[in-house]
C-alpha atoms as a PDB file:
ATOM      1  CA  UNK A   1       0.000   0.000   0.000  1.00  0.00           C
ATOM      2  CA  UNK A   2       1.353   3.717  -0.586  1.00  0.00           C
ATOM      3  CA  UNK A   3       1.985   5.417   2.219  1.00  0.00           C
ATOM      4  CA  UNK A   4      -1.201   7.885   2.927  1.00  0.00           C
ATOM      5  CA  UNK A   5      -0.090  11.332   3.130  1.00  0.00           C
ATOM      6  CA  UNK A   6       0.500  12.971   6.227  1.00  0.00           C
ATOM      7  CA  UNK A   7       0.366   9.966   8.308  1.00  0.00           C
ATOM      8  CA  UNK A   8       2.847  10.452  10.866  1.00  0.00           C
ATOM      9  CA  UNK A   9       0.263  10.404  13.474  1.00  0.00           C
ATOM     10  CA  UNK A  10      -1.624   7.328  11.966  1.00  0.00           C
ATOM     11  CA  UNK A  11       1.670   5.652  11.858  1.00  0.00           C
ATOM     12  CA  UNK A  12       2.338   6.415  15.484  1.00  0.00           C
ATOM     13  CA  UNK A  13      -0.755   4.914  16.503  1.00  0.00           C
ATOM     14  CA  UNK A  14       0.067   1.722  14.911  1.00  0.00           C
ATOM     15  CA  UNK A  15       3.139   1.913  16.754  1.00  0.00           C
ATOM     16  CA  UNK A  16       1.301   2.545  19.802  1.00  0.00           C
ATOM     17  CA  UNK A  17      -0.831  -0.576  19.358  1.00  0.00           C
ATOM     18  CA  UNK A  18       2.219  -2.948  18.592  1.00  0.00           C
ATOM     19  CA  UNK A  19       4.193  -1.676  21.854  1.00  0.00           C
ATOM     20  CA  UNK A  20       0.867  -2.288  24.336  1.00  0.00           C
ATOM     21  CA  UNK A  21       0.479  -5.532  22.750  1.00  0.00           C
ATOM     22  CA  UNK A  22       4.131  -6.315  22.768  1.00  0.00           C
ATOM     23  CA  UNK A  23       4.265  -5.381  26.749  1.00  0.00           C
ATOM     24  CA  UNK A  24       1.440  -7.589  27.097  1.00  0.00           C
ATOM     25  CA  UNK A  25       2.882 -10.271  25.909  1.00  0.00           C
ATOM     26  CA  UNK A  26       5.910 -10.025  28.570  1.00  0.00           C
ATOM     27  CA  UNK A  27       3.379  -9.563  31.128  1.00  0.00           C
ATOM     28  CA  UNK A  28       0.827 -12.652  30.265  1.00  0.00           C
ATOM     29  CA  UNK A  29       3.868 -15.035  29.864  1.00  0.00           C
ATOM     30  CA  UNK A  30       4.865 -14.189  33.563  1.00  0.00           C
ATOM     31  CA  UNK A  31       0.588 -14.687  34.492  1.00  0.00           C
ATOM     32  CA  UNK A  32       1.029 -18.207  32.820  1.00  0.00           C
ATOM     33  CA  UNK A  33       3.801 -19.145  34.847  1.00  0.00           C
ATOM     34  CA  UNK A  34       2.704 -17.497  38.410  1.00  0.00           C
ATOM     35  CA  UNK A  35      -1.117 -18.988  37.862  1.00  0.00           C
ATOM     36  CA  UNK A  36      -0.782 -22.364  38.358  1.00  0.00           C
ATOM     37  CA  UNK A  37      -2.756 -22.533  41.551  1.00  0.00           C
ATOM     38  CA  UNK A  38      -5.616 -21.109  39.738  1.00  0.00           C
ATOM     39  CA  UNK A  39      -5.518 -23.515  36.196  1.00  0.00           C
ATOM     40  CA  UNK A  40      -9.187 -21.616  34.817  1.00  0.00           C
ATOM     41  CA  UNK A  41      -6.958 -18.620  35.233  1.00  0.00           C
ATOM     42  CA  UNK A  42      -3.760 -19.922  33.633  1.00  0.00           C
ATOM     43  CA  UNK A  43      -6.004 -21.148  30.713  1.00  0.00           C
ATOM     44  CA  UNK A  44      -7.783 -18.002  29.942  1.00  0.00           C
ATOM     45  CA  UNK A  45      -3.834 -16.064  30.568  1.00  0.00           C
ATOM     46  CA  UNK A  46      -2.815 -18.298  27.970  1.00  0.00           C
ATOM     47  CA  UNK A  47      -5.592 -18.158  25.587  1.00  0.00           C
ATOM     48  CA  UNK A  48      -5.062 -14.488  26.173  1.00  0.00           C
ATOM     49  CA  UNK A  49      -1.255 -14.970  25.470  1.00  0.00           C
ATOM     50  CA  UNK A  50      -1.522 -16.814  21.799  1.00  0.00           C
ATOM     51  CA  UNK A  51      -4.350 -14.041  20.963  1.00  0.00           C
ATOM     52  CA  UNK A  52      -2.028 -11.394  21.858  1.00  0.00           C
ATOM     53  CA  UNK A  53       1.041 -12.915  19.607  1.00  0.00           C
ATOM     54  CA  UNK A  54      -1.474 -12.789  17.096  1.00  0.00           C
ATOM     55  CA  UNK A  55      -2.293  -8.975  17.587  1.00  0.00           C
ATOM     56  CA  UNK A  56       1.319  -8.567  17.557  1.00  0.00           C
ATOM     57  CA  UNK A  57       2.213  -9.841  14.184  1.00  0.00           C
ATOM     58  CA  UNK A  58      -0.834  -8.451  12.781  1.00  0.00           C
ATOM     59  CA  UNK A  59      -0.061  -5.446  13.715  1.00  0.00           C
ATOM     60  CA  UNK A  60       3.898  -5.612  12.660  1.00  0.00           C
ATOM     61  CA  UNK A  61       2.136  -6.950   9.037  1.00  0.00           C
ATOM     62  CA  UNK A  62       0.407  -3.562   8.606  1.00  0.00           C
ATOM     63  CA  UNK A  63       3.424  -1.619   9.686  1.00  0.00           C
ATOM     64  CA  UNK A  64       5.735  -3.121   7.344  1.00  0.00           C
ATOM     65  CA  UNK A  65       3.114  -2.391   4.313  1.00  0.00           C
ATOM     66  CA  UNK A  66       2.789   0.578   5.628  1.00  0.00           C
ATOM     67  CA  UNK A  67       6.476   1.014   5.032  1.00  0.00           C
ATOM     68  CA  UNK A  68       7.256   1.478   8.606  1.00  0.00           C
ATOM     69  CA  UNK A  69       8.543  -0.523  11.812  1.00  0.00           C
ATOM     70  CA  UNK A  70       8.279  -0.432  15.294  1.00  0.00           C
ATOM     71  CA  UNK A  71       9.531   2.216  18.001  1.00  0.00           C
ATOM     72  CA  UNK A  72      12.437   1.420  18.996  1.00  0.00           C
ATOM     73  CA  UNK A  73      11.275   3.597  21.962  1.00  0.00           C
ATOM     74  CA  UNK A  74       8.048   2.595  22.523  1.00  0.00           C
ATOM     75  CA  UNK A  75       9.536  -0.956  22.061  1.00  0.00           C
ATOM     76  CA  UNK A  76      11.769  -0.249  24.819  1.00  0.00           C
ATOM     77  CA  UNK A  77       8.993   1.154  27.189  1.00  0.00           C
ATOM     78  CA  UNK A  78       7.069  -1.856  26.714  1.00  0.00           C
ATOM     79  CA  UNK A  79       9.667  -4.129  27.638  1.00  0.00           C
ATOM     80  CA  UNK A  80      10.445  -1.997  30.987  1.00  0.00           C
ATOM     81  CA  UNK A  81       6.979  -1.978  31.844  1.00  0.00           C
ATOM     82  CA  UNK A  82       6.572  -5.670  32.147  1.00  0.00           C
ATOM     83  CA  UNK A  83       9.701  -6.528  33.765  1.00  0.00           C
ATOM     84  CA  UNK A  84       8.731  -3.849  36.457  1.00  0.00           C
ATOM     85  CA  UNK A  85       5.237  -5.088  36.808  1.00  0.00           C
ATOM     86  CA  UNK A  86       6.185  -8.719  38.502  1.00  0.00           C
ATOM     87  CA  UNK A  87       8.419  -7.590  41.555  1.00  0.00           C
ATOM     88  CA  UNK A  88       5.612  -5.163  42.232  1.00  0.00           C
ATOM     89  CA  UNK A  89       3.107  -7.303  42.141  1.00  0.00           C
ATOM     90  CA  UNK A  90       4.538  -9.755  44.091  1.00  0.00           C
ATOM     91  CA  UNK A  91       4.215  -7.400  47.029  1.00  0.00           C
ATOM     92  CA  UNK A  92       0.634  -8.181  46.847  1.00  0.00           C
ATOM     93  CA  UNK A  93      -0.999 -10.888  48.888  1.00  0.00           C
ATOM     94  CA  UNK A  94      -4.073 -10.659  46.382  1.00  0.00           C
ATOM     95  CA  UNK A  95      -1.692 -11.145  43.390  1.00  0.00           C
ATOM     96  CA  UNK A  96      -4.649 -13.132  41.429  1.00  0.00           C
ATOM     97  CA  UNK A  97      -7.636 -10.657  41.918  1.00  0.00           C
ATOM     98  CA  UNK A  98      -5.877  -7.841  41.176  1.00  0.00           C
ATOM     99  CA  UNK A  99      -3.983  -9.595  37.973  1.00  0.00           C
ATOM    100  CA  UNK A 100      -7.765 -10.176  36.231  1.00  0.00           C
ATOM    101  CA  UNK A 101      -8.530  -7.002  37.436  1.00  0.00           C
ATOM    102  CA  UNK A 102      -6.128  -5.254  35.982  1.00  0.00           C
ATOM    103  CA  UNK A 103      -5.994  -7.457  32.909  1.00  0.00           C
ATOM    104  CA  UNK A 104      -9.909  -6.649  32.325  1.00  0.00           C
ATOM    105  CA  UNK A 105      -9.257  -2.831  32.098  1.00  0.00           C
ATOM    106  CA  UNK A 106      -5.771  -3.646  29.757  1.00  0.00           C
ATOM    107  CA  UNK A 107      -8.615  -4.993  27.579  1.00  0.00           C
ATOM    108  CA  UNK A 108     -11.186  -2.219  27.898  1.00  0.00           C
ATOM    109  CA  UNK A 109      -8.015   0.175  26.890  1.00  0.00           C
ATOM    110  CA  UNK A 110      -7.230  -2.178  23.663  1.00  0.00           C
ATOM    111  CA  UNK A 111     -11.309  -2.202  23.006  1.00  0.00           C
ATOM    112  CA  UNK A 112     -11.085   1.981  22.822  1.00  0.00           C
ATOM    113  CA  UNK A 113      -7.431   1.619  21.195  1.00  0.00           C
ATOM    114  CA  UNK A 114      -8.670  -0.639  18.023  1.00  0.00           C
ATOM    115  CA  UNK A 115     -12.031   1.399  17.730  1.00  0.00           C
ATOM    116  CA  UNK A 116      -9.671   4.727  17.368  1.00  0.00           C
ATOM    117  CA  UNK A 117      -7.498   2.624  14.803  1.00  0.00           C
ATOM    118  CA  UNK A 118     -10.403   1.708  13.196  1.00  0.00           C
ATOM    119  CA  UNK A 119     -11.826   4.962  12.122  1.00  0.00           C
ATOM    120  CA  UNK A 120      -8.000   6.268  11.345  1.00  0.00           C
ATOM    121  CA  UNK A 121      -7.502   3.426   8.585  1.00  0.00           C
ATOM    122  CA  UNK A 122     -11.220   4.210   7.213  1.00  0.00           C
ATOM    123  CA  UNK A 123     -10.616   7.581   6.605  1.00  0.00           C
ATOM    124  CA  UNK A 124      -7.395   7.061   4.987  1.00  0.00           C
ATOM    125  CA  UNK A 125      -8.559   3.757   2.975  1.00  0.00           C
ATOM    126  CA  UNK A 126      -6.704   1.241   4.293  1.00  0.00           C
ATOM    127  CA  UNK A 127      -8.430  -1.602   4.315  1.00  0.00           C
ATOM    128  CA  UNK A 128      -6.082  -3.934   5.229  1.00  0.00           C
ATOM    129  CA  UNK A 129      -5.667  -2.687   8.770  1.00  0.00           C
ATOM    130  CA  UNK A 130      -9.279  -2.054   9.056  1.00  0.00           C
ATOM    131  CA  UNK A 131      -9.790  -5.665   9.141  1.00  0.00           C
ATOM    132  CA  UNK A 132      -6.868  -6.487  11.060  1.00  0.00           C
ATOM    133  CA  UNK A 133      -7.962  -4.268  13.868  1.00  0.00           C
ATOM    134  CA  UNK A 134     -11.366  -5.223  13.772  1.00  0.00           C
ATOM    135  CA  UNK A 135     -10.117  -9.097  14.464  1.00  0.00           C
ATOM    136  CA  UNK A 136      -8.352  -7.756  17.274  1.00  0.00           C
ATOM    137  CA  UNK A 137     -10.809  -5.564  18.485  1.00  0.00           C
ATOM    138  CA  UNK A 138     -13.267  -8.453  18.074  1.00  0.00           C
ATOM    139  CA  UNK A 139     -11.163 -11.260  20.389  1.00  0.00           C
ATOM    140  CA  UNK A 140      -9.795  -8.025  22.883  1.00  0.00           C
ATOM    141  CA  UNK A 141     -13.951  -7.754  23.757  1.00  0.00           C
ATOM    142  CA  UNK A 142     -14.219 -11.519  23.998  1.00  0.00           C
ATOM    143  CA  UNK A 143     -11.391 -11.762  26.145  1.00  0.00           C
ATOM    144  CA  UNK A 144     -12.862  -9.079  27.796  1.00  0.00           C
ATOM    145  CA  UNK A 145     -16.493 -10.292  28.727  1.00  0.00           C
ATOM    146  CA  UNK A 146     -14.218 -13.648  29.579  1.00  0.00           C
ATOM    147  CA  UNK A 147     -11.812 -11.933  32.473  1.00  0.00           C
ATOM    148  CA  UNK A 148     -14.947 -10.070  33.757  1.00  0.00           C
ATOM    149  CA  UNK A 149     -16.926 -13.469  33.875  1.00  0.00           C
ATOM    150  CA  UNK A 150     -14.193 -14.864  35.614  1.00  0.00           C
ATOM    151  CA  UNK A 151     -13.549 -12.256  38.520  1.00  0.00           C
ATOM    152  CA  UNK A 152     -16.282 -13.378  41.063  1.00  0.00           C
ATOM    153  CA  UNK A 153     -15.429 -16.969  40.533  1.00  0.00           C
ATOM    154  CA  UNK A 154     -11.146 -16.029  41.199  1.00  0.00           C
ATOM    155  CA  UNK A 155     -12.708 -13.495  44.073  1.00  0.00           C
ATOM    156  CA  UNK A 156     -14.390 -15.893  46.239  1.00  0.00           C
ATOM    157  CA  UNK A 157     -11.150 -18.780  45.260  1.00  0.00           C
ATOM    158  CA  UNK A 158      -8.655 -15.811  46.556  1.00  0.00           C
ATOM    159  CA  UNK A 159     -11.010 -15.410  49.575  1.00  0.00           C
ATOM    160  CA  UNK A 160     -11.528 -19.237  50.622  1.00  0.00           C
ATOM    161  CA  UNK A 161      -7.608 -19.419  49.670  1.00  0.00           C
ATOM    162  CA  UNK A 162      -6.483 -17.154  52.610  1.00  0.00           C
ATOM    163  CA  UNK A 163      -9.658 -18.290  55.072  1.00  0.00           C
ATOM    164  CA  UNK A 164     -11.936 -15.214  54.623  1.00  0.00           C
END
């Protein structure tokens, strides 16, 4: 695809997208591995996980036609952000509750993310990342309606866990 004029800011946004999904993948490989007392949990993290992989090379796929790359800063970020998020969390006695919570308003942010995207690739005609953000959109909602099913159930686990 040509490059649509005056797309820095389009471009940057893409960019945007594939450093939050690239930090999320960092993060939701450490969920697998620190979930395994809660296996719904560590199924839906890595559901979640293979999704997100997805999102990332769909994302890196429209960049490239796009004739652009990553961030190297935003790339960077990403990568500090989830190696900073485990030794915090771990301070946390509620570790799991506040993982799903957090990981249900990650998605709401990707749900308002992808909607924006959307509307930038329709009005410059660029299909092809219309309809990759629309899958992602699509599975970041499912995932979505998913964590938020699944907070009572890890809720009440957490609180029989620690004798409440």
């Amino acid at each position: 695809m040509e490059r649509p004029m005056n797309n820095d800011i389009y471009l940057s946004w893409l960019q945007d997208a594939l450093a939050m999904e690239q930090a999320l993948v960092g993060v939701l490989e450490q969920r697998v591995a620190a979930s395994g007392d809660f296996p719904e949990v560590q199924q839906l993290d890595q559901m979640h996980l293979e999704e997100t992989k997805q999102h990332v090379a769909g994302i890196e796929g429209c960049l490239e036609r796009l004739e652009s790359g990553p961030s190297t800063t935003k790339s960077i970020l990403s990568t500090l952000i989830a190696t900073v998020e485990k030794p915090a969390k771990a301070l946390m006695k509620d570790e799991i509750v506040k993982n799903c919570l957090q990981d249900y308003g990650a998605e709401c942010f990707e749900v308002a993310s992808y909607t924006s995207l959307i509307a930038a690739a329709t009005q410059l005609g660029d299909e092809k990342t219309v309809a990759v953000c629309q899958q992602n959109l699509a599975q970041d909602q499912a995932m979505a309606d998913r964590i938020l099913a699944a907070i009572p159930t890890v809720t009440i686990a957490e609180m029989q866990r620690v004798g409440v």
